[in-house]
Protein backbone atom coordinates (compact mmCIF):
# COMPACT_ATOMS: atom_id res chain seq x y z
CA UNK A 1 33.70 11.41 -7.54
CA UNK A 2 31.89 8.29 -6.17
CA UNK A 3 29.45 6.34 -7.66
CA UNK A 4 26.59 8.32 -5.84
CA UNK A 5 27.81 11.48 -6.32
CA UNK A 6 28.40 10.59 -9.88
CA UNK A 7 24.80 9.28 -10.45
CA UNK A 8 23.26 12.91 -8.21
CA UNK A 9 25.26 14.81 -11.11
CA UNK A 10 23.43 12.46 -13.73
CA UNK A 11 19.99 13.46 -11.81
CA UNK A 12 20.94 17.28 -12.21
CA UNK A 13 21.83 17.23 -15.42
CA UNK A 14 19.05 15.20 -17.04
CA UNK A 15 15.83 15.50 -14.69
CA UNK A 16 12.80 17.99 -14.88
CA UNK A 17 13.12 21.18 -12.71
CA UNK A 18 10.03 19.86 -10.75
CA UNK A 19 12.17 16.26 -9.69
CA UNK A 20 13.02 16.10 -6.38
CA UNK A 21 17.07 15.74 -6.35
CA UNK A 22 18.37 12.91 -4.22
CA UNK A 23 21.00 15.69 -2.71
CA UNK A 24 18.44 18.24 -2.27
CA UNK A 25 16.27 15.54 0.12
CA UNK A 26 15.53 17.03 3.58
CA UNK A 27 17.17 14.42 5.40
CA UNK A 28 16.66 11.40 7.92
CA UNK A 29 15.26 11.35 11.20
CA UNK A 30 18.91 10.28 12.07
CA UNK A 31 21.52 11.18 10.40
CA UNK A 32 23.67 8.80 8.64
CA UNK A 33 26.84 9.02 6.80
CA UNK A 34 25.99 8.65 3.01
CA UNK A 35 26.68 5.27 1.41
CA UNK A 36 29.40 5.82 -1.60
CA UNK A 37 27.49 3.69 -4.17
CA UNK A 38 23.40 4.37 -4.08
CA UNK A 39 21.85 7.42 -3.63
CA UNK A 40 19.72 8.18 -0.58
CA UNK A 41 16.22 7.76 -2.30
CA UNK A 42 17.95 4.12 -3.82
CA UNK A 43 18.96 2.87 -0.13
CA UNK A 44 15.17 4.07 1.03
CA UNK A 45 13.89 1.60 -1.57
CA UNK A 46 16.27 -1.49 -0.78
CA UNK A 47 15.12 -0.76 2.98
CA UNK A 48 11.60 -1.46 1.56
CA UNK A 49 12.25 -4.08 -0.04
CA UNK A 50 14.65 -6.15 2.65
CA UNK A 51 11.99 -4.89 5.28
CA UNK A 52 9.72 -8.23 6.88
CA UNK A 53 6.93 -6.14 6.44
CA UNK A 54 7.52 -5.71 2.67
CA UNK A 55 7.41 -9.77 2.22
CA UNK A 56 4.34 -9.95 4.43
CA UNK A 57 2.37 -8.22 1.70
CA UNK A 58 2.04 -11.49 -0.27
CA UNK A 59 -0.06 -12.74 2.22
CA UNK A 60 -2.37 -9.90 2.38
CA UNK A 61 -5.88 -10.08 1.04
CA UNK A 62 -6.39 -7.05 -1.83
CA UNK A 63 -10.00 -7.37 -2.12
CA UNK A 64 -11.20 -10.94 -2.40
CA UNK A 65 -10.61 -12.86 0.93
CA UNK A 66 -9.52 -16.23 0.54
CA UNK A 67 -9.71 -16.68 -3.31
CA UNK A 68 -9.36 -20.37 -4.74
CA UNK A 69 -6.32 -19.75 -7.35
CA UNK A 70 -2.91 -18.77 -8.23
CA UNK A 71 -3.87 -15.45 -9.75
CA UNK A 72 -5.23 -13.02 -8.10
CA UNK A 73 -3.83 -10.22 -6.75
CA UNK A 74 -2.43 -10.02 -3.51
CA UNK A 75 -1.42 -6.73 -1.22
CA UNK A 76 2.21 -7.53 -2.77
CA UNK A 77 1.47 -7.89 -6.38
CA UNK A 78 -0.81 -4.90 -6.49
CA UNK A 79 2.28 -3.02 -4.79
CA UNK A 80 4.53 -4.35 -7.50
CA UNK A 81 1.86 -3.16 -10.12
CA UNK A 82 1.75 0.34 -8.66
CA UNK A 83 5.30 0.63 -8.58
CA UNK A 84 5.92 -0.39 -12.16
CA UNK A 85 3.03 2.18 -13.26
CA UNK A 86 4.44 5.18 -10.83
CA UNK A 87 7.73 4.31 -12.70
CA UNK A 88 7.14 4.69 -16.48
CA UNK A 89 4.41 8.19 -15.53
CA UNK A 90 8.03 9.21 -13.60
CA UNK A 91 10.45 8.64 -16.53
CA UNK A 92 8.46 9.91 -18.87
CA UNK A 93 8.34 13.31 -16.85
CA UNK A 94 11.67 13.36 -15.83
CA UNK A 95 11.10 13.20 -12.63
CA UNK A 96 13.15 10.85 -9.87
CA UNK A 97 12.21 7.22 -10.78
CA UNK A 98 14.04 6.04 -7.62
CA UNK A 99 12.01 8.00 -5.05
CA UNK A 100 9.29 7.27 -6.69
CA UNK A 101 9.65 3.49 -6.88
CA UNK A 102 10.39 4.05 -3.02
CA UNK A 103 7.15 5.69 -1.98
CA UNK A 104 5.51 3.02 -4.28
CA UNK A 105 6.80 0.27 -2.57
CA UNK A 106 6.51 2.23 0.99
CA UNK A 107 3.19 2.33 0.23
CA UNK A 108 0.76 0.08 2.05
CA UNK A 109 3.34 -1.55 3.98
CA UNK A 110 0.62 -0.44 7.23
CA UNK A 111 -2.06 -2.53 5.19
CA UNK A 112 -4.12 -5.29 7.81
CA UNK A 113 -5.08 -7.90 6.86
CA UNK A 114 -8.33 -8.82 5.37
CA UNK A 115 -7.67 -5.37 3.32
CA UNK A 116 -10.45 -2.23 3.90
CA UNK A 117 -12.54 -4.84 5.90
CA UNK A 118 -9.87 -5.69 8.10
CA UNK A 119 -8.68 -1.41 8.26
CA UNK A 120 -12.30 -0.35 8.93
CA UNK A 121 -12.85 -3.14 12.22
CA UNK A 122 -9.26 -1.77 13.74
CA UNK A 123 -10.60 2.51 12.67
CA UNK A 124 -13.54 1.32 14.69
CA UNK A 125 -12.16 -0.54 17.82
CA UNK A 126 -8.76 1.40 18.18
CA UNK A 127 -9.33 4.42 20.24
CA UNK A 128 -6.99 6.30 18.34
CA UNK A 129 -8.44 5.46 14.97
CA UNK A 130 -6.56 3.03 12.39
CA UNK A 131 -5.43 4.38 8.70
CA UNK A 132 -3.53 2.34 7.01
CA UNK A 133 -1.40 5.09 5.21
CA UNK A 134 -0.65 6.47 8.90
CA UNK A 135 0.44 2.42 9.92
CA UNK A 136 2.70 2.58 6.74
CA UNK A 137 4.68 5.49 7.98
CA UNK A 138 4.88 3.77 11.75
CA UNK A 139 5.89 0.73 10.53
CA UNK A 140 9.28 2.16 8.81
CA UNK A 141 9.03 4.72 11.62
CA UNK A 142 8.95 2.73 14.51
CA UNK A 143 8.22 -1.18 13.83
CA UNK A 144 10.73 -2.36 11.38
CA UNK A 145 14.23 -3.08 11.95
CA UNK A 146 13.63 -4.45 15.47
CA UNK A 147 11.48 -1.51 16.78
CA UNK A 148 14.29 0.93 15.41
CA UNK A 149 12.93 2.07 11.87
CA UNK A 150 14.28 2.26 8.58
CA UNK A 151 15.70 5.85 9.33
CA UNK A 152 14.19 6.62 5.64
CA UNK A 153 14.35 9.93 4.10
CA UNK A 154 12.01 12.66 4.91
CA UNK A 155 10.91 12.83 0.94
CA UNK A 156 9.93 8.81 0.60
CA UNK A 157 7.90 9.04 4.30
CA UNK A 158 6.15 11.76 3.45
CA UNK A 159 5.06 10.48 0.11
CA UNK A 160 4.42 6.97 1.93
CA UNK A 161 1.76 9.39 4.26
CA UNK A 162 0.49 10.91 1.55
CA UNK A 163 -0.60 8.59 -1.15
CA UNK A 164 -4.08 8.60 -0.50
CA UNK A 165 -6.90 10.96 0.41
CA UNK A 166 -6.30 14.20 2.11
CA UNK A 167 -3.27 16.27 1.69
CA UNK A 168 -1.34 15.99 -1.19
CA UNK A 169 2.18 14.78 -1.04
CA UNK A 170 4.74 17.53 -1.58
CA UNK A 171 6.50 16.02 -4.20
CA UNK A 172 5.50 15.08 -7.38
CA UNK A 173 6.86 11.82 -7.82
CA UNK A 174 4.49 11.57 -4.20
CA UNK A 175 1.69 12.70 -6.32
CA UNK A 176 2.49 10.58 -8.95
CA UNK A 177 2.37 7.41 -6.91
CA UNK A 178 -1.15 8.63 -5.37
CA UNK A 179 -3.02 8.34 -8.70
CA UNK A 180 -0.83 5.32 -9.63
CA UNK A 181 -2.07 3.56 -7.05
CA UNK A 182 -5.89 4.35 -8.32
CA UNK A 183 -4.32 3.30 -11.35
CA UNK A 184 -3.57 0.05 -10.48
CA UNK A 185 -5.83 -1.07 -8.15
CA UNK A 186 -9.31 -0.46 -9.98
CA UNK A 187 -7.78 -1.99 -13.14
CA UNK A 188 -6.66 -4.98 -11.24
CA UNK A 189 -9.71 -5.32 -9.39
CA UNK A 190 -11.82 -5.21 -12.60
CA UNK A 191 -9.73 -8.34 -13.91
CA UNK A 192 -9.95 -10.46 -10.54
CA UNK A 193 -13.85 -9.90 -10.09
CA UNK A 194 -14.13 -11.18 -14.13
CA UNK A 195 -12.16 -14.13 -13.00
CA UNK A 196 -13.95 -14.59 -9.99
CA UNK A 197 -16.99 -14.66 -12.22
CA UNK A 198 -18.68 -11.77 -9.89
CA UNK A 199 -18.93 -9.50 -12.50
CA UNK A 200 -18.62 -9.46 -16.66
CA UNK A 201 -16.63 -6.97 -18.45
CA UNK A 202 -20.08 -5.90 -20.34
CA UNK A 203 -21.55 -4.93 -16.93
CA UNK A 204 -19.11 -1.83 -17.15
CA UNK A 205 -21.12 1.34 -18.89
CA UNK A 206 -20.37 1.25 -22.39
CA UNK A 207 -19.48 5.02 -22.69
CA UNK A 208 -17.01 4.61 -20.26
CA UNK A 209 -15.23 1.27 -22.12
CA UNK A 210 -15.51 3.59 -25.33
CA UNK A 211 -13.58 6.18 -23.73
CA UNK A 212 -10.89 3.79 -21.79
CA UNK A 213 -10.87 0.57 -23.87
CA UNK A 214 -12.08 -3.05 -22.56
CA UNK A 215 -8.84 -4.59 -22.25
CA UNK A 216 -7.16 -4.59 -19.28
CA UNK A 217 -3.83 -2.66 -20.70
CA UNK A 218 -5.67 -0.67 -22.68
CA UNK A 219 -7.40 1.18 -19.86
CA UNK A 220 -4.24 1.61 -18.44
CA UNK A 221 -2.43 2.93 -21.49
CA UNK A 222 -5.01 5.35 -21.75
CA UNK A 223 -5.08 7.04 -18.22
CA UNK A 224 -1.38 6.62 -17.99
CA UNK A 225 -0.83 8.03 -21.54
CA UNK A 226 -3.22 10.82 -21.02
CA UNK A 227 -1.64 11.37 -17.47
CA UNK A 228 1.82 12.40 -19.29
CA UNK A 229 0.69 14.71 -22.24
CA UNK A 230 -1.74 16.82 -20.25
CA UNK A 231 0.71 17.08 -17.20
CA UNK A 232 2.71 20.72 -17.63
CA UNK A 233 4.52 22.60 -14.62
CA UNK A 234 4.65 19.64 -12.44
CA UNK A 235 0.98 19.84 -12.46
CA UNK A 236 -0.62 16.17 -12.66
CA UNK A 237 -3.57 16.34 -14.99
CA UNK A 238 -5.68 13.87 -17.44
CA UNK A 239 -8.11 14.94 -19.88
CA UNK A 240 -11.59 15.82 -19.26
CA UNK A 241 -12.71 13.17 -20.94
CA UNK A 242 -10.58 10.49 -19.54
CA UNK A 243 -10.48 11.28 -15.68
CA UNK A 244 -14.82 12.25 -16.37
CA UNK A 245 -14.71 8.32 -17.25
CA UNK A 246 -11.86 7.16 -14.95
CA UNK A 247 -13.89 8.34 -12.00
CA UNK A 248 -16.81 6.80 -13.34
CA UNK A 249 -15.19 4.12 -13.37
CA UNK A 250 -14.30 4.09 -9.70
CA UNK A 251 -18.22 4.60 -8.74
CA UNK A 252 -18.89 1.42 -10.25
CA UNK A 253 -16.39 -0.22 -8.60
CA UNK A 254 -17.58 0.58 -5.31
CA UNK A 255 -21.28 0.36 -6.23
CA UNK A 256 -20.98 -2.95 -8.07
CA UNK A 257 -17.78 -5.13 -6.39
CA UNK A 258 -16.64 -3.27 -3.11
CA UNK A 259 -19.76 -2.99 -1.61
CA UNK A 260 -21.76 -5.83 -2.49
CA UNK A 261 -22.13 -9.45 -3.28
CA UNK A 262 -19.53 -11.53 -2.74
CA UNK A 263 -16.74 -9.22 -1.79
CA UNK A 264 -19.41 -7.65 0.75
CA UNK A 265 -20.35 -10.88 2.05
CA UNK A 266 -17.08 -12.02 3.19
CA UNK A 267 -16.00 -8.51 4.99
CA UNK A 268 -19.07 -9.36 6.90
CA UNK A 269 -17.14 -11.41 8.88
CA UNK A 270 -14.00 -9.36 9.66
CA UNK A 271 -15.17 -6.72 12.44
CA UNK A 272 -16.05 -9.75 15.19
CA UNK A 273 -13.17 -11.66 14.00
CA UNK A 274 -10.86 -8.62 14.26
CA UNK A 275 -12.69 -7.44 17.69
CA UNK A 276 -12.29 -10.83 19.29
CA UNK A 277 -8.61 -10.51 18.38
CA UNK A 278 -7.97 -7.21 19.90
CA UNK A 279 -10.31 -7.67 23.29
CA UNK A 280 -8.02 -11.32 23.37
CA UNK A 281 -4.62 -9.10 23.27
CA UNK A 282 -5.65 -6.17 25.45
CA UNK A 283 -6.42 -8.60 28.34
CA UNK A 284 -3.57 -10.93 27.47
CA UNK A 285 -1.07 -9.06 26.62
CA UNK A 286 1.47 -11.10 27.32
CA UNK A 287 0.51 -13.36 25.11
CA UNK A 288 1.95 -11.35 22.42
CA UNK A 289 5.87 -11.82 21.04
CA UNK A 290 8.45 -10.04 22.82
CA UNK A 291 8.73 -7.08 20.25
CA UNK A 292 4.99 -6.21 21.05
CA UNK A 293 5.37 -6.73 24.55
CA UNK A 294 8.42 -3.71 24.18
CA UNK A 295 5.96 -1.75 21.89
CA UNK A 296 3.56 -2.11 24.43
CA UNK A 297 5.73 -0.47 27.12
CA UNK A 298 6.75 2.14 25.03
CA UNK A 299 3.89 3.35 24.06
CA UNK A 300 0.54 1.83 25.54
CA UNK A 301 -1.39 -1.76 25.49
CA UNK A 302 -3.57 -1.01 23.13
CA UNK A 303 -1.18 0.73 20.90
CA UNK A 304 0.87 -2.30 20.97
CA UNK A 305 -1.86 -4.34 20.11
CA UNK A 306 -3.17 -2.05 16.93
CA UNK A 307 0.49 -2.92 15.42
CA UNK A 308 0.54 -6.63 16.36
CA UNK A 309 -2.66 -7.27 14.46
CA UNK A 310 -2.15 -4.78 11.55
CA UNK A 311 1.07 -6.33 10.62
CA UNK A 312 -0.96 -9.90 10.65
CA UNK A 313 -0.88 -11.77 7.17
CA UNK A 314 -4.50 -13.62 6.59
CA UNK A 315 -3.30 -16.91 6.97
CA UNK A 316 -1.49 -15.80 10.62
CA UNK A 317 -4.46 -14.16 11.57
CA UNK A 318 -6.97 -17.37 11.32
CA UNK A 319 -4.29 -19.18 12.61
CA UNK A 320 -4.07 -16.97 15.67
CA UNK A 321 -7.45 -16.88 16.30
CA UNK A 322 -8.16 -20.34 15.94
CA UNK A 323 -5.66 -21.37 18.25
CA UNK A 324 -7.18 -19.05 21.27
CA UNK A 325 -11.07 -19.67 20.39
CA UNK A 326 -11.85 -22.93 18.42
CA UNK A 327 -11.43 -25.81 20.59
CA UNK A 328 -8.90 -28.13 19.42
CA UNK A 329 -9.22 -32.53 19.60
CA UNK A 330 -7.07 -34.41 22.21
CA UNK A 331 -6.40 -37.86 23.09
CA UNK A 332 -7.25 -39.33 26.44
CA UNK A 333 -5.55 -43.00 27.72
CA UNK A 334 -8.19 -45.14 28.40
């Protein structure tokens, strides 16, 4: 036995019957002959991670655009935060840690920049509609790897598709990484609005602190601890109590950061800026590098475009734009 087909016997012998067995996966788009060392949910992940896409995410807004400081969160960090979560709810169950670090780190590899702000001005402009969990599975589909894909496993791009609203993934580490990413991401936002002084950690309800505790890790403990001793039958399930308060939680997040004051102030800005881009690339399409120009051929001008500006990182964005509309200083001889 190899390596792999030593550590698919491990899998067999010490997962849950509701873990999705590398050597039961469904398969690539392509097949490929089977690498002797990883498995094929391990060589999904290290495609993630070697991907350009993947190290794009560090220049990705999460919420705040443009903070001043070293420590907020970033599209990248709140992907390494999910993944770490999705990871100890997966080995507690017994479930496959390595598919579900891959769907984790999968997931919002579509993300634009400017986060929501930035998704809602393409959703509005793009005649097709713009979802970033859709872009995820197109960009190790069809944009990475020189317009080839990452030829990932059927099991790690549907839970990519998946994570979010809608229908649920059909795995449960896919599940899993759907409410780790809710997880995450109000927890994290929570501490970066404190910092950024646009909210106070007394403005959350009391009841609900009670319930989830006021520290940072301590609201994650709880929902993550509740998460694995109420989950039976590969059915994902907190207590009453604790998802009543976890989703009371998430109101107040969107009433009281996402939606207003400073956060809402900035994404004020994005759907012009993000227009202007795409009305630029549509009638300049040439003006685009040479891997758009191909995508663009393949599939349609404005397609083409969609992907150009959705894989954007802030910074290249403003850079971009300022370079076709703000009018730049130059030197005459006199």
């Amino acid at each position: 036995m190899n390596i792999r087909e030593q550590s698919e016997l491990i899998e067999k012998q010490t997962l849950s019957k509701y873990a999705c067995l590398s050597e039961n996966s469904k398969g690539r788009l392509q097949p490929e002959e089977k690498c002797p060392i990883r498995t094929d949910f391990q060589r999904d992940r290290d495609r993630i991670i070697h991907c350009k896409a993947f190290r794009r995410l560090k220049h990705k807004t999460q919420v705040f655009l443009s903070p001043v400081g070293d420590h907020y969160r970033t599209r990248l960090t709140h992907t390494l935060e999910v993944s770490q979560i999705a990871r100890t709810i997966a080995r507690a169950l017994r479930v496959n840690e390595d598919l579900t670090e891959a769907i984790a780190l999968g997931h919002d590899l579509g993300h634009t920049p400017f986060g929501h702000a930035g998704e809602k001005a393409l959703n509005d402009i793009f005649p097709e509609g713009f979802r970033h969990f859709e872009q995820s599975l197109r960009v190790v589909d069809v944009l990475e790897n020189n317009s080839q894909g990452l030829n990932l496993t059927y099991e790690t791009r549907n839970g990519i598709l998946r994570h979010t609203r809608g229908i649920e993934a059909e795995t449960v580490e896919g599940r899993i990484v759907k409410i780790a990413d809710r997880i995450a991401y109000i927890n994290h936002d929570i501490d970066d609005a404190v910092r950024a002084g646009v909210m106070d950690i007394s403005d959350i309800p009391k009841d609900i602190l009670e319930i989830l505790g006021t520290r940072h890790s301590e609201r994650i403990n709880t929902l993550v601890l509740s998460l694995i001793e109420n989950t039976s039958d590969g059915n994902l399930k907190m207590e009453e109590n604790i998802q009543s308060a976890f989703d009371q939680l998430h109101k107040f997040m969107f009433d009281e950061v996402y939606l207003k004051g400073h956060a809402k102030s900035e994404t004020q800005k994005i759907p012009e800026f993000i227009n202007s881009l795409y009305k630029y690339f549509v009638r300049n399409p040439n003006e685009m590098p040479k891997e758009m120009q191909d995508i663009a051929q393949r599939y349609s001008v404005e397609r083409a475009v969609c992907d150009y500006i959705s894989g954007m990182t802030d910074k290249y964005a403003i850079e971009i734009f300022n370079s076709i509309f703000v009018p730049h200083s130059w030197n005459v001889k006199i």
